[in-house]
C-alpha atoms as a PDB file:
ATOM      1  CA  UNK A   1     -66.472  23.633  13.854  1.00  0.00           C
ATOM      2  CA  UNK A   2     -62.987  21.782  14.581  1.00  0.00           C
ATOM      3  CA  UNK A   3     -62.583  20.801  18.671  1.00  0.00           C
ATOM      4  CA  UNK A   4     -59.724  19.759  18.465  1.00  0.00           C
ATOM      5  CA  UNK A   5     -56.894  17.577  16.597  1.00  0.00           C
ATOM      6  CA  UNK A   6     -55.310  14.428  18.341  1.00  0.00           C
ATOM      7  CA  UNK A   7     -51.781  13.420  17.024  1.00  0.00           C
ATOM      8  CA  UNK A   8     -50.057  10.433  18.506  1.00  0.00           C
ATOM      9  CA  UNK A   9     -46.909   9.887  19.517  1.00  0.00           C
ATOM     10  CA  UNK A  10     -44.163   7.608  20.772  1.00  0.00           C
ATOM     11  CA  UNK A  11     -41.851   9.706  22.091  1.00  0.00           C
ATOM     12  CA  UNK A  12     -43.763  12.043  24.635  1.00  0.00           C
ATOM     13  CA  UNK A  13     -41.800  14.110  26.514  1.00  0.00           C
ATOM     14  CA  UNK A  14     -40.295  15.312  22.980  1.00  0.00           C
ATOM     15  CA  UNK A  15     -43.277  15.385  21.459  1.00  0.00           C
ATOM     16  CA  UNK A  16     -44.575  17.769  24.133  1.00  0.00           C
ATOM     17  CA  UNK A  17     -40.914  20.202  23.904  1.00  0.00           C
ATOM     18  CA  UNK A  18     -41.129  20.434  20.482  1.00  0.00           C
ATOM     19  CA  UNK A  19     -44.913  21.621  20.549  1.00  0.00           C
ATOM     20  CA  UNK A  20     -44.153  24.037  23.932  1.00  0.00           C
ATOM     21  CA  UNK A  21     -41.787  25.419  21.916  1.00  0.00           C
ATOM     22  CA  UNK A  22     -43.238  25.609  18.517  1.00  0.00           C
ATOM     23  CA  UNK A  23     -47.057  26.828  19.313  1.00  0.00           C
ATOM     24  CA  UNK A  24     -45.539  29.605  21.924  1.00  0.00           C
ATOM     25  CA  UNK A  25     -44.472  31.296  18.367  1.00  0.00           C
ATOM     26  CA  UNK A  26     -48.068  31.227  17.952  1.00  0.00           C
ATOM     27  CA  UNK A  27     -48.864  32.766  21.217  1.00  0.00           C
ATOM     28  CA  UNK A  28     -50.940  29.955  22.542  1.00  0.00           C
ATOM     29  CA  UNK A  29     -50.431  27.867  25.640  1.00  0.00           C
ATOM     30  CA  UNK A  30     -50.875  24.465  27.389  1.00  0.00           C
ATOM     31  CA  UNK A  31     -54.637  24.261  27.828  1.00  0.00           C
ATOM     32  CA  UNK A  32     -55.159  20.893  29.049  1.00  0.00           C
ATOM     33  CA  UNK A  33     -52.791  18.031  30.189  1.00  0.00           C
ATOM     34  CA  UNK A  34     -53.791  14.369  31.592  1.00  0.00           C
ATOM     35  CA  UNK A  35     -51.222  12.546  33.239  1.00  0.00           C
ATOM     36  CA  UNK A  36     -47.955  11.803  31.152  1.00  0.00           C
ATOM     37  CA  UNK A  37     -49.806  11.022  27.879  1.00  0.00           C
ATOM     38  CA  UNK A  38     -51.571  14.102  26.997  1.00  0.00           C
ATOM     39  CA  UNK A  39     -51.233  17.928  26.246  1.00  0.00           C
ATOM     40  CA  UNK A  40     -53.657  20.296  24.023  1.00  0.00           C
ATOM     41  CA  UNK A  41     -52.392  23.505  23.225  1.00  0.00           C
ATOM     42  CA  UNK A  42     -54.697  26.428  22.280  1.00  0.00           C
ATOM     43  CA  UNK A  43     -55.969  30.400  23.077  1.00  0.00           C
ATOM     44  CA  UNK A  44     -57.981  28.504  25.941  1.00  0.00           C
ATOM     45  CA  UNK A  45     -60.466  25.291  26.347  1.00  0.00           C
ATOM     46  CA  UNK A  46     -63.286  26.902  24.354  1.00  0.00           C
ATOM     47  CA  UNK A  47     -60.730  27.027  21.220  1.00  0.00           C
ATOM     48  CA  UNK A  48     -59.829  24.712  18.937  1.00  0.00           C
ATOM     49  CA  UNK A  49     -56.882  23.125  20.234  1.00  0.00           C
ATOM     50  CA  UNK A  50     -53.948  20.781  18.968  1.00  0.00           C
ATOM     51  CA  UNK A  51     -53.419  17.646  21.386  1.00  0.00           C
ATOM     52  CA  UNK A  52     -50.223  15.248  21.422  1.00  0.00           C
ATOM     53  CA  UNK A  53     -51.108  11.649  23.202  1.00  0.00           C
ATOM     54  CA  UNK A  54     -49.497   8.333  23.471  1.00  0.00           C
ATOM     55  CA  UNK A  55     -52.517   5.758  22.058  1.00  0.00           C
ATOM     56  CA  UNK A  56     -55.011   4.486  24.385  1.00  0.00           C
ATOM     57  CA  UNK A  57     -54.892   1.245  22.903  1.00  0.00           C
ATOM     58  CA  UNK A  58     -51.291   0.994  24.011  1.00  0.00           C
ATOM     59  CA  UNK A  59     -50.020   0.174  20.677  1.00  0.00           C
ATOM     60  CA  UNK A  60     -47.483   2.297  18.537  1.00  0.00           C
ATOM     61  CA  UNK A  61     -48.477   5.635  17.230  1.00  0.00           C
ATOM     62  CA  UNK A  62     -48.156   5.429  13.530  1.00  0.00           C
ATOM     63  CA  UNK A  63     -49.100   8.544  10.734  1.00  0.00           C
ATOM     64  CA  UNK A  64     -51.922   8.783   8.583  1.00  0.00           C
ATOM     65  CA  UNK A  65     -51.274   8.553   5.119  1.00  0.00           C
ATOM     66  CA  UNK A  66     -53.043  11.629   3.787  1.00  0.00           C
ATOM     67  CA  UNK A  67     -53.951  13.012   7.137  1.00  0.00           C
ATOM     68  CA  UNK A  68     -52.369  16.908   7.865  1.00  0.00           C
ATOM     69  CA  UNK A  69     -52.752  19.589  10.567  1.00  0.00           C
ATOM     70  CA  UNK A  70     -52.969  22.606   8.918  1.00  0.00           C
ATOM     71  CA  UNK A  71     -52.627  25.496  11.681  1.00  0.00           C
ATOM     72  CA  UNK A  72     -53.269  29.306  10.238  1.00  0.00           C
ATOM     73  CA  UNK A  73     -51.369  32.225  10.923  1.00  0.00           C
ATOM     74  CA  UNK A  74     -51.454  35.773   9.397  1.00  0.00           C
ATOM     75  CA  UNK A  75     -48.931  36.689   7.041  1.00  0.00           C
ATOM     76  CA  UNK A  76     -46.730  34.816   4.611  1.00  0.00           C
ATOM     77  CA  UNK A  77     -43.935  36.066   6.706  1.00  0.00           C
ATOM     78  CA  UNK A  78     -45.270  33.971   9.557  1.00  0.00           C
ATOM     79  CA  UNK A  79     -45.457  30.958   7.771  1.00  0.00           C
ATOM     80  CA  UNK A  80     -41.567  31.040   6.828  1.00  0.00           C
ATOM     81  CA  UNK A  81     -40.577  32.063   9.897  1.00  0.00           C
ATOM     82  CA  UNK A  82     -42.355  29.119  12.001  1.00  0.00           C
ATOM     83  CA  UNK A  83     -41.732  26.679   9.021  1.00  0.00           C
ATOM     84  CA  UNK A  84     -38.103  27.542   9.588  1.00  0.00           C
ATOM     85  CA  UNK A  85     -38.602  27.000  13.829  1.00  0.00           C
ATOM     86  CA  UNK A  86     -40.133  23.673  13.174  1.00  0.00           C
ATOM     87  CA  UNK A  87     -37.291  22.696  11.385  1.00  0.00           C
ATOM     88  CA  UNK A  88     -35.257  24.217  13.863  1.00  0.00           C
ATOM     89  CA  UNK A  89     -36.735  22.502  16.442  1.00  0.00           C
ATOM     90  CA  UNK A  90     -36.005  18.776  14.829  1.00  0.00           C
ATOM     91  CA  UNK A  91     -39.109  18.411  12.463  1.00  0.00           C
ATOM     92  CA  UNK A  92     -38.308  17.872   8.422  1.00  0.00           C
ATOM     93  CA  UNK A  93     -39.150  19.321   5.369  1.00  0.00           C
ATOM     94  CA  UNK A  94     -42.591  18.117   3.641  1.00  0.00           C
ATOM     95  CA  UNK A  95     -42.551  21.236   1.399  1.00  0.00           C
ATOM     96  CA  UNK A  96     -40.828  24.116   1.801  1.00  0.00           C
ATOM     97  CA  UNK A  97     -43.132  27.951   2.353  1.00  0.00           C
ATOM     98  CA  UNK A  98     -44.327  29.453  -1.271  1.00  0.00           C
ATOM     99  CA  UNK A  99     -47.561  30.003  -2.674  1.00  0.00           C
ATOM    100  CA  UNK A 100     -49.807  26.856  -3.947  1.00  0.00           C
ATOM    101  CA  UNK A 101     -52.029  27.528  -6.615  1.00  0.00           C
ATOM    102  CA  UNK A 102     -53.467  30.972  -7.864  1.00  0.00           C
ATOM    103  CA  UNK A 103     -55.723  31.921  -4.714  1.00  0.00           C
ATOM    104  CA  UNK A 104     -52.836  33.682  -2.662  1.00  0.00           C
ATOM    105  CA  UNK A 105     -52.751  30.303  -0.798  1.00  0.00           C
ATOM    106  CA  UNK A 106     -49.408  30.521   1.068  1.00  0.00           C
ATOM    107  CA  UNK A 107     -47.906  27.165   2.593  1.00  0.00           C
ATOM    108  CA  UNK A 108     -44.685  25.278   4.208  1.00  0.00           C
ATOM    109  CA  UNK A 109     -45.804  22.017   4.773  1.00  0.00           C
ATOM    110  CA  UNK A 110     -43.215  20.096   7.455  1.00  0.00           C
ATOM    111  CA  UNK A 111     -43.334  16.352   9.485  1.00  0.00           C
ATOM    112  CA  UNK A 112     -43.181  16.395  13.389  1.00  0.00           C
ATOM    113  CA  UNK A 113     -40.530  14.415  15.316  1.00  0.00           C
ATOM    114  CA  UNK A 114     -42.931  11.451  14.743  1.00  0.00           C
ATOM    115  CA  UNK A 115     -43.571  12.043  11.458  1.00  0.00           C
ATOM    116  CA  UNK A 116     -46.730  13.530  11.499  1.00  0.00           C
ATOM    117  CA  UNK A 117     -47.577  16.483   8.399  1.00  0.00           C
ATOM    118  CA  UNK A 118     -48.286  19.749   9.227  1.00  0.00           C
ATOM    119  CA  UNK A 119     -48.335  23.155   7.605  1.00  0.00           C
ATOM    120  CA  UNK A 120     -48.328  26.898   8.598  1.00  0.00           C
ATOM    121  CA  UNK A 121     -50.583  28.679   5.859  1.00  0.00           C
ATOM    122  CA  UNK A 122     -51.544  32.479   5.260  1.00  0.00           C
ATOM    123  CA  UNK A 123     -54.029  33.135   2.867  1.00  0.00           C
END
C-alpha cells in the first residue's frame, strides 16, 4: 500500500550519509536519486522506499508534529542494534528500544539529523 515516504531536509549531503549508512544495516540500497536534492532508498523501485529531499518550494524543511517513519525489521535484537547505529550515526533519542503495550510490540523511537521521528519496530 505505502510507495514511498518523503522526509525533508536542510542539510543534504548529511542527510543522505547518515541514511547510506543507516539503511545499509537494513540491507537496502540507493534506488533512485535526482540531482543533488533527492535519494530513495529501498530492496528496489517496485518497493516501498524511504526518500530524503530538499523542498521543492525552496523554503526550509521543517518536521511534522505527529508525523513518524516507522521502518520494520525482524527481531527485537534488530531494533536495539540499529536504534543504537542511528544514534551512533548523530540522530537522538525519541524513546529508547523496549516493548510498548501488551501485543509484543517492540520499539526505539529516535529523531534524524533534522529532526525528523523514526522508529525500528519488531513485532
Amino acid at each position: 500500500m505505502i510507495g514511498y515516504i518523503t522526509i525533508g531536509t536542510n542539510h543534504f549531503e548529511k542527510a543522505v550519509e547518515f541514511y547510506d549508512k543507516l539503511l545499509t544495516e537494513l540491507g537496502v540500497k540507493r534506488v533512485m536519486e535526482h540531482g543533488d536534492n533527492f535519494v530513495a532508498w529501498g530492496s528496489d523501485i517496485n518497493t516501498p522506499s524511504l526518500c530524503v529531499t530538499k523542498p521543492f518550494d525552496g523554503n526550509s524543511a521543517t518536521v511534522g508534529n505527529g508525523s513518524m517513519v516507522a521502518l520494520f525489521v525482524d527481531s527485537k535484537e534488530k531494533v536495539d542494534t540499529l536504534y543504537g547505529k542511528a544514534l551512533e550515526f548523530g540522530g537522538s533519542c525519541e524513546g529508547e528500544p523496549g516493548p510498548r503495550g501488551e501485543s509484543g510490540f517492540y520499539a526505539g523511537y529516535f529523531r534524524d539529523l533534522d529532526g525528523n521521528k523514526l522508529n525500528f519496530f519488531s513485532v
